[in-house]
N, C-alpha and C. Protein backbone atom coordinates (compact mmCIF):
# COMPACT_ATOMS: atom_id res chain seq x y z
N UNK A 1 0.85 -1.17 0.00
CA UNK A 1 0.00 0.00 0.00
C UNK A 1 0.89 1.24 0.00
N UNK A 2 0.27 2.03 -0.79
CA UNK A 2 1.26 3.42 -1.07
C UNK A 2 1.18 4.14 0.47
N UNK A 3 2.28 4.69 0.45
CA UNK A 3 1.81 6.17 1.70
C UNK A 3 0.56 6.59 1.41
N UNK A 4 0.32 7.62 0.12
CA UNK A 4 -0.52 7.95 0.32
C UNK A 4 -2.03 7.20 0.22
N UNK A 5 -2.26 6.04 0.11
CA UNK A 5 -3.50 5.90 0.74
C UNK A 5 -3.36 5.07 1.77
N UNK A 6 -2.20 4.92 2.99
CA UNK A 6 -2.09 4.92 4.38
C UNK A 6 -2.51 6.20 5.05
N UNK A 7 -2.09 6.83 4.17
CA UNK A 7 -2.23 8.58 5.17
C UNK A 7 -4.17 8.93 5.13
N UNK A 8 -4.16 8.40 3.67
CA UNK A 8 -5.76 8.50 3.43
C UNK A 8 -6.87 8.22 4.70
N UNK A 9 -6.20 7.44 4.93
CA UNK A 9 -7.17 6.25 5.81
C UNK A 9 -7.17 6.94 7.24
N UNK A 10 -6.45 8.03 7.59
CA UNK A 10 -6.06 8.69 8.72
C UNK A 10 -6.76 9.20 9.37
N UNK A 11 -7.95 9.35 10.80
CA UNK A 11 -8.84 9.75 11.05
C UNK A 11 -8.09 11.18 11.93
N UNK A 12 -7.98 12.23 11.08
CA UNK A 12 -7.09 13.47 11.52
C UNK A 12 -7.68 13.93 12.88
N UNK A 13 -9.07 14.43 13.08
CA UNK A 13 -9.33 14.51 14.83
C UNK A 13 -9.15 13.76 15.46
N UNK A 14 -9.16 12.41 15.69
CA UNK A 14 -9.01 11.53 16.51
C UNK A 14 -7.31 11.69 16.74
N UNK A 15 -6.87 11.91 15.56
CA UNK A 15 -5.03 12.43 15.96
C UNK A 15 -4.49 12.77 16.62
N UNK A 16 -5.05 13.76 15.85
CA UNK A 16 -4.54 15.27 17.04
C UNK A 16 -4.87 14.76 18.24
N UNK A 17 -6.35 14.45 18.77
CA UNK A 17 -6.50 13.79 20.32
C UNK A 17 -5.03 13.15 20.75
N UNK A 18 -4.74 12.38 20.08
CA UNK A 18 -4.23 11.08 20.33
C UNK A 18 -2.67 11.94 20.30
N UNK A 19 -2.34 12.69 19.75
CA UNK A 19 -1.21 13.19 19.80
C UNK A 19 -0.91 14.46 20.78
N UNK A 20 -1.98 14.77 21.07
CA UNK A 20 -1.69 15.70 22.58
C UNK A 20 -1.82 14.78 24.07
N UNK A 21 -2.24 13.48 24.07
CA UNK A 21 -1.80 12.85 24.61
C UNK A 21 -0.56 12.72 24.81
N UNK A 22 -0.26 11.92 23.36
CA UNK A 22 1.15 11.76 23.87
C UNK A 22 2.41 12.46 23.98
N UNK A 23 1.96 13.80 23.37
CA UNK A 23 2.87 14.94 24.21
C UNK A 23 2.94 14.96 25.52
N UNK A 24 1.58 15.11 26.43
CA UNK A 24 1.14 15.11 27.23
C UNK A 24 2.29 14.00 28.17
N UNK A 25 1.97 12.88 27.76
CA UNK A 25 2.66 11.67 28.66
C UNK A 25 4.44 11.72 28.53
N UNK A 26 4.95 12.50 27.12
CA UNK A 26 6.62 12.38 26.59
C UNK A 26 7.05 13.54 27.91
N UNK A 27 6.42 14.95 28.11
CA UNK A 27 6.68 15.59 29.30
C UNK A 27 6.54 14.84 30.69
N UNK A 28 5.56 14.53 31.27
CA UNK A 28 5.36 13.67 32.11
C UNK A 28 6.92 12.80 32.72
N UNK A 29 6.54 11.83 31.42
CA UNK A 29 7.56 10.92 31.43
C UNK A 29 9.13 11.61 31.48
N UNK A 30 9.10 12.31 30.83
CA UNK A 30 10.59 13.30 30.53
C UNK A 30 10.82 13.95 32.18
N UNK A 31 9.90 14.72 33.03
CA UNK A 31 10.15 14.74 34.19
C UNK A 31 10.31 13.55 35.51
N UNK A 32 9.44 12.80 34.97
CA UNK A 32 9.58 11.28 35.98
C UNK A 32 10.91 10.92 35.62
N UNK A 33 11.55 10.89 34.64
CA UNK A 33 12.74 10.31 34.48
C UNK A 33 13.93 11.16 34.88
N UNK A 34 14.19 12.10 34.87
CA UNK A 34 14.77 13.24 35.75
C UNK A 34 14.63 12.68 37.19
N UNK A 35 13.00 12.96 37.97
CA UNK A 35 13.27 12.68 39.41
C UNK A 35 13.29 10.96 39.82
N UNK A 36 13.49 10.13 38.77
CA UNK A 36 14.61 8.63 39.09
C UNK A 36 15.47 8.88 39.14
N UNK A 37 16.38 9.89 38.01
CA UNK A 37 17.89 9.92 38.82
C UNK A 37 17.84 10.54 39.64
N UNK A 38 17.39 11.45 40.11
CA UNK A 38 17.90 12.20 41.35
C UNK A 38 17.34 11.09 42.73
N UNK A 39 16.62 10.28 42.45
CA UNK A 39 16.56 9.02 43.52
C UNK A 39 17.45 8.30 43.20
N UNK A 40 17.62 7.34 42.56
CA UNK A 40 19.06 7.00 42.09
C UNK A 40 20.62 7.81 42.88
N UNK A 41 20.57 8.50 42.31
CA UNK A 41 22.02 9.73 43.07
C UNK A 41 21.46 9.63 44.94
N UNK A 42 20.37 10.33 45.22
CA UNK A 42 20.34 9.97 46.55
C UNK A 42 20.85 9.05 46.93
N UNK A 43 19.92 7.67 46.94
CA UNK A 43 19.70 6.22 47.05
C UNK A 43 21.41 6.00 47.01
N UNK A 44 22.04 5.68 46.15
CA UNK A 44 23.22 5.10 45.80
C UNK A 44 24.51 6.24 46.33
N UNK A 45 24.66 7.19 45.76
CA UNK A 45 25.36 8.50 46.23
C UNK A 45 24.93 8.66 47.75
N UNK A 46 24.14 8.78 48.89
CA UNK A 46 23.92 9.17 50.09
C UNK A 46 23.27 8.50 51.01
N UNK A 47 22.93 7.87 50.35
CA UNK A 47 22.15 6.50 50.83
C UNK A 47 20.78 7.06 51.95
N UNK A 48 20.33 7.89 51.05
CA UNK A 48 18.97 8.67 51.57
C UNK A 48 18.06 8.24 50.70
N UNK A 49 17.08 7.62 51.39
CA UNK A 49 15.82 7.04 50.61
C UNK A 49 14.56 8.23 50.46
N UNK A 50 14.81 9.21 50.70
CA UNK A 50 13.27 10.26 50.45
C UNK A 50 12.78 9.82 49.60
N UNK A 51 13.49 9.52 48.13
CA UNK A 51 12.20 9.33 47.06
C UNK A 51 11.94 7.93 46.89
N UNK A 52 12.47 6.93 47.73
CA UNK A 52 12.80 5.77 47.95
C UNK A 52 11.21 5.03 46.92
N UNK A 53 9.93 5.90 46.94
CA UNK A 53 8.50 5.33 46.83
C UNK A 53 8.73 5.70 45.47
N UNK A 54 9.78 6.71 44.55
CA UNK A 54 9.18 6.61 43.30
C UNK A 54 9.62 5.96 42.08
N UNK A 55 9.83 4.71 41.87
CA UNK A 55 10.13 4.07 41.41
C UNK A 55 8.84 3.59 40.67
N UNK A 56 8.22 2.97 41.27
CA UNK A 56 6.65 2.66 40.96
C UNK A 56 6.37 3.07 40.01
N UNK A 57 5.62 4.30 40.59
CA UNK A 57 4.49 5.33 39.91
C UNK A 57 5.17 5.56 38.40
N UNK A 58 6.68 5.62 38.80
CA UNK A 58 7.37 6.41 36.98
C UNK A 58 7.31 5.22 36.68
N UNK A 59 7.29 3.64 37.04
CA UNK A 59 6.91 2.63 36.23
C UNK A 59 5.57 2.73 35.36
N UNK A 60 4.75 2.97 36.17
CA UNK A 60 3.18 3.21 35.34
C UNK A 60 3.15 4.28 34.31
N UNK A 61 4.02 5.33 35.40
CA UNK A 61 3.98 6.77 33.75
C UNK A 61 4.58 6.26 32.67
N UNK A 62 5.91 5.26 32.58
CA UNK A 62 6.18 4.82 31.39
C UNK A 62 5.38 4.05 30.63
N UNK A 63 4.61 3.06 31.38
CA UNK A 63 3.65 1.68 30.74
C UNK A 63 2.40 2.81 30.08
N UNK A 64 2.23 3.84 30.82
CA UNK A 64 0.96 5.00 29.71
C UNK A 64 1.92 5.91 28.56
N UNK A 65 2.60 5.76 29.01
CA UNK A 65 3.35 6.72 27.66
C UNK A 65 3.83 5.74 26.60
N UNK A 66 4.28 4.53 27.04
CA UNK A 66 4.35 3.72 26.00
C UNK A 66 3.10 3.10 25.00
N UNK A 67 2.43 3.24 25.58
CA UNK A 67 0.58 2.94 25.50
C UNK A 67 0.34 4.13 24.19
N UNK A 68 0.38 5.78 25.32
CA UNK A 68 0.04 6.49 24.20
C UNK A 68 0.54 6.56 22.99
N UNK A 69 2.09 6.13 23.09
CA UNK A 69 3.01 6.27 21.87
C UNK A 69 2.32 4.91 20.76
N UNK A 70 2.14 3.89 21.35
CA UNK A 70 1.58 2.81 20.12
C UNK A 70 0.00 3.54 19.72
N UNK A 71 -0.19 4.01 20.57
CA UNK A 71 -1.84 4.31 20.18
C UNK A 71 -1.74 5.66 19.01
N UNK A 72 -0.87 6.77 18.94
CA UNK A 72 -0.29 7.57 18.22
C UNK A 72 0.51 6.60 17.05
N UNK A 73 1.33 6.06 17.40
CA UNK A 73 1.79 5.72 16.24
C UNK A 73 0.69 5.00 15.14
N UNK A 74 -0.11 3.98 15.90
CA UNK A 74 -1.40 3.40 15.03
C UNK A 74 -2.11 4.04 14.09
N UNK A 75 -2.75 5.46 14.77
CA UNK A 75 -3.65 6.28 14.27
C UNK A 75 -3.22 7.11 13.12
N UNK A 76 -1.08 7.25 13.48
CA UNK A 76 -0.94 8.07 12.05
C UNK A 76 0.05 6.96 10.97
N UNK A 77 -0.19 5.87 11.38
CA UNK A 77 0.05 4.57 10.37
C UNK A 77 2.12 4.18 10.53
N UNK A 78 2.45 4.66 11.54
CA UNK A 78 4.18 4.78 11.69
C UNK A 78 4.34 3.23 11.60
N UNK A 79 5.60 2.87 11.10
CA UNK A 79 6.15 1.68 11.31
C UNK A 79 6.76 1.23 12.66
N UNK A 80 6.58 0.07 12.26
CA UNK A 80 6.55 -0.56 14.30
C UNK A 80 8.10 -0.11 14.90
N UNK A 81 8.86 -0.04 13.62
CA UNK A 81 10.20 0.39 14.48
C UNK A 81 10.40 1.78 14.49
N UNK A 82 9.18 2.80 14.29
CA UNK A 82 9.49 3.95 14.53
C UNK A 82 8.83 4.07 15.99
N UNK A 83 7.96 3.48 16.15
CA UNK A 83 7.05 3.05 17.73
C UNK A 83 8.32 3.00 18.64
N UNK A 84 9.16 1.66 18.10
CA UNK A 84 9.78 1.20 19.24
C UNK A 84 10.60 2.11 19.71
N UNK A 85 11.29 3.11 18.41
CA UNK A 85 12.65 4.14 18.95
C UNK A 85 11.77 4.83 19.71
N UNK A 86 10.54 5.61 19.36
CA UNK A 86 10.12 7.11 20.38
C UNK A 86 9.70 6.16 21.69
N UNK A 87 9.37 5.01 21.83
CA UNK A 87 9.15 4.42 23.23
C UNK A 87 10.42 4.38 24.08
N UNK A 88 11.47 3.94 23.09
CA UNK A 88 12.85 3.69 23.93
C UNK A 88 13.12 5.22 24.30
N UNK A 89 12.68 6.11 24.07
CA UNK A 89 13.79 7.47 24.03
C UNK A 89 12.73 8.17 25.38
N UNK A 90 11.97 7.48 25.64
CA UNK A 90 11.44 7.93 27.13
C UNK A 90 11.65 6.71 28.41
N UNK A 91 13.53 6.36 27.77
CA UNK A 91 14.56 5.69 28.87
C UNK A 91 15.51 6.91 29.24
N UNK A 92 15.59 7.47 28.16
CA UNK A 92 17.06 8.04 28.54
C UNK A 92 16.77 10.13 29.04
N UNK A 93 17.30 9.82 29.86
CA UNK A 93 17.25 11.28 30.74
C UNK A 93 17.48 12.45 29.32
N UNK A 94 16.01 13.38 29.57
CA UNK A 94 16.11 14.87 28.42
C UNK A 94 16.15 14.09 27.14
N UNK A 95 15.81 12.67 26.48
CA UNK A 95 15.72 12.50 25.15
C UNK A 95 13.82 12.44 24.95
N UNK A 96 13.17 12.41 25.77
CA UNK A 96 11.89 12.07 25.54
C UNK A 96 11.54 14.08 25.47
N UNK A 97 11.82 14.61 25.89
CA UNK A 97 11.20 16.27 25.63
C UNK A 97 11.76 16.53 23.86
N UNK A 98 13.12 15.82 23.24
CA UNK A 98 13.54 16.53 22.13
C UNK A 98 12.70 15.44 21.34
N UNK A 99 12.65 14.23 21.81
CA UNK A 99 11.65 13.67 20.58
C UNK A 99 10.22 13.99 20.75
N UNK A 100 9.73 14.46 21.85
CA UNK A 100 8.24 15.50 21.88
C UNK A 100 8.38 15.85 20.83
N UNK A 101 9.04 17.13 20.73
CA UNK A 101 9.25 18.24 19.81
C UNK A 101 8.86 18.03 18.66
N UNK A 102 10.04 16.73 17.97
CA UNK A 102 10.75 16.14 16.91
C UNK A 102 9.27 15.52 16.54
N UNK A 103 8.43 14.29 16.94
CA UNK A 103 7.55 14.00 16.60
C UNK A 103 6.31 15.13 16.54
N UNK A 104 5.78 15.45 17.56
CA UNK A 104 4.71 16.60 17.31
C UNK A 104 5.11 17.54 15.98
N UNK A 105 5.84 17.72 15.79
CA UNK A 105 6.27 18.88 14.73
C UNK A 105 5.73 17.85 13.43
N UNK A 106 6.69 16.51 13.51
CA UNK A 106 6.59 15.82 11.91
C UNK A 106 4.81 15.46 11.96
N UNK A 107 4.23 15.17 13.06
CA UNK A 107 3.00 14.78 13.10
C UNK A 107 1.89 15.81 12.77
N UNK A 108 2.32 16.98 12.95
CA UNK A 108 1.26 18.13 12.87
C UNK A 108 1.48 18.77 11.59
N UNK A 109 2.62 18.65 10.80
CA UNK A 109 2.67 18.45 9.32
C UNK A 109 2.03 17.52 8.76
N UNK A 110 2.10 16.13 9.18
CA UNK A 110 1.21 15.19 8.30
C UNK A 110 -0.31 15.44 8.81
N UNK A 111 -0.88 16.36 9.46
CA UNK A 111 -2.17 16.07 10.03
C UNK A 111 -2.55 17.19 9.21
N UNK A 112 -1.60 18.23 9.30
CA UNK A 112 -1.98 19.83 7.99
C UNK A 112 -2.07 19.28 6.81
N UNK A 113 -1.30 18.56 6.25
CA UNK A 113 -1.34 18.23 5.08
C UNK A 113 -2.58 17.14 4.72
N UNK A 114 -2.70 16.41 4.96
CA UNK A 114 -3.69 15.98 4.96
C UNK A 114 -5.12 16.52 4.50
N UNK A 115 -5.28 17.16 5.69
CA UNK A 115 -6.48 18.54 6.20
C UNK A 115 -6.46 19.17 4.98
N UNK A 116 -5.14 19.63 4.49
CA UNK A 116 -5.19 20.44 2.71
C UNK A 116 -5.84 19.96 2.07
N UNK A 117 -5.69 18.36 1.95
CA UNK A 117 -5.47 17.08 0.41
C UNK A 117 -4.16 17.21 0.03
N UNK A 118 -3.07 17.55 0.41
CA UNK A 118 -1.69 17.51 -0.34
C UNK A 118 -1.23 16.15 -0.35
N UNK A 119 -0.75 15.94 -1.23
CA UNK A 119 -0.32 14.58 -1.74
C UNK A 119 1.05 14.02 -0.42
N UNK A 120 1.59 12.80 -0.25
CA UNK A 120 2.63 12.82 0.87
C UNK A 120 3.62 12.57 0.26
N UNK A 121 4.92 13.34 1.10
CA UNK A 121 5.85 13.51 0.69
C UNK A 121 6.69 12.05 0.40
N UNK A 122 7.86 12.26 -0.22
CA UNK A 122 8.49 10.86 -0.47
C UNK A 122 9.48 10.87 1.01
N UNK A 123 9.40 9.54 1.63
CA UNK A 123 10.33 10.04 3.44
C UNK A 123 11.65 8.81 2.78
């Protein structure tokens, strides 16, 4: 199937929903992962448990951000290994805010374009 009648098939409001989500969860997640290391550095560096409880919870913020990211990637037709990199990149400390960016930007081009009828680009 061509791009463009993958892109065709694209239900553009439900998108956008689906993609301010997962902005929504890449910040989230992008700060939860910040205050693990600084538990981490406590924990190991001082051996002060204050944040000792958040381990958890940034477990769940990742299992919904990984969630939103397949549910985004579905809706705007991405290949499974473009899923897997923006899931992996809300591991690594400050990479989940630049691939926010990086995706929302390429995503809100394909959702404009669309919205036009412009034909899709060759990637």
């Amino acid at each position: 199937m061509s791009d463009l009648a993958r892109e065709e098939r694209i239900d553009v409001p439900s998108a956008r929903t689906k993609l301010k989500f997962f902005k929504v969860m890449a910040f989230i997640v992008g700060i939860g992962l910040l205050v693990l290391v600084a538990e981490m550095i406590l924990q190991y560096g001082f051996q002060n448990d204050a944040l000792a409880w958040w381990p958890q919870p940034h477990g769940l913020i990742f299992v919904i951000y990984v969630v939103a990211t397949a549910v985004l990637g579905f809706a705007v037709r991405w290949p499974l290994s473009k899923m897997v990199l923006v899931m992996l990149a809300g591991c690594v400390p400050l990479l989940s805010f630049w691939v926010e960016r990086k995706v929302g930007g390429e995503v809100e081009a394909q959702l404009e374009r669309l919205e036009r009828g412009a034909p899709a680009t060759a990637r």
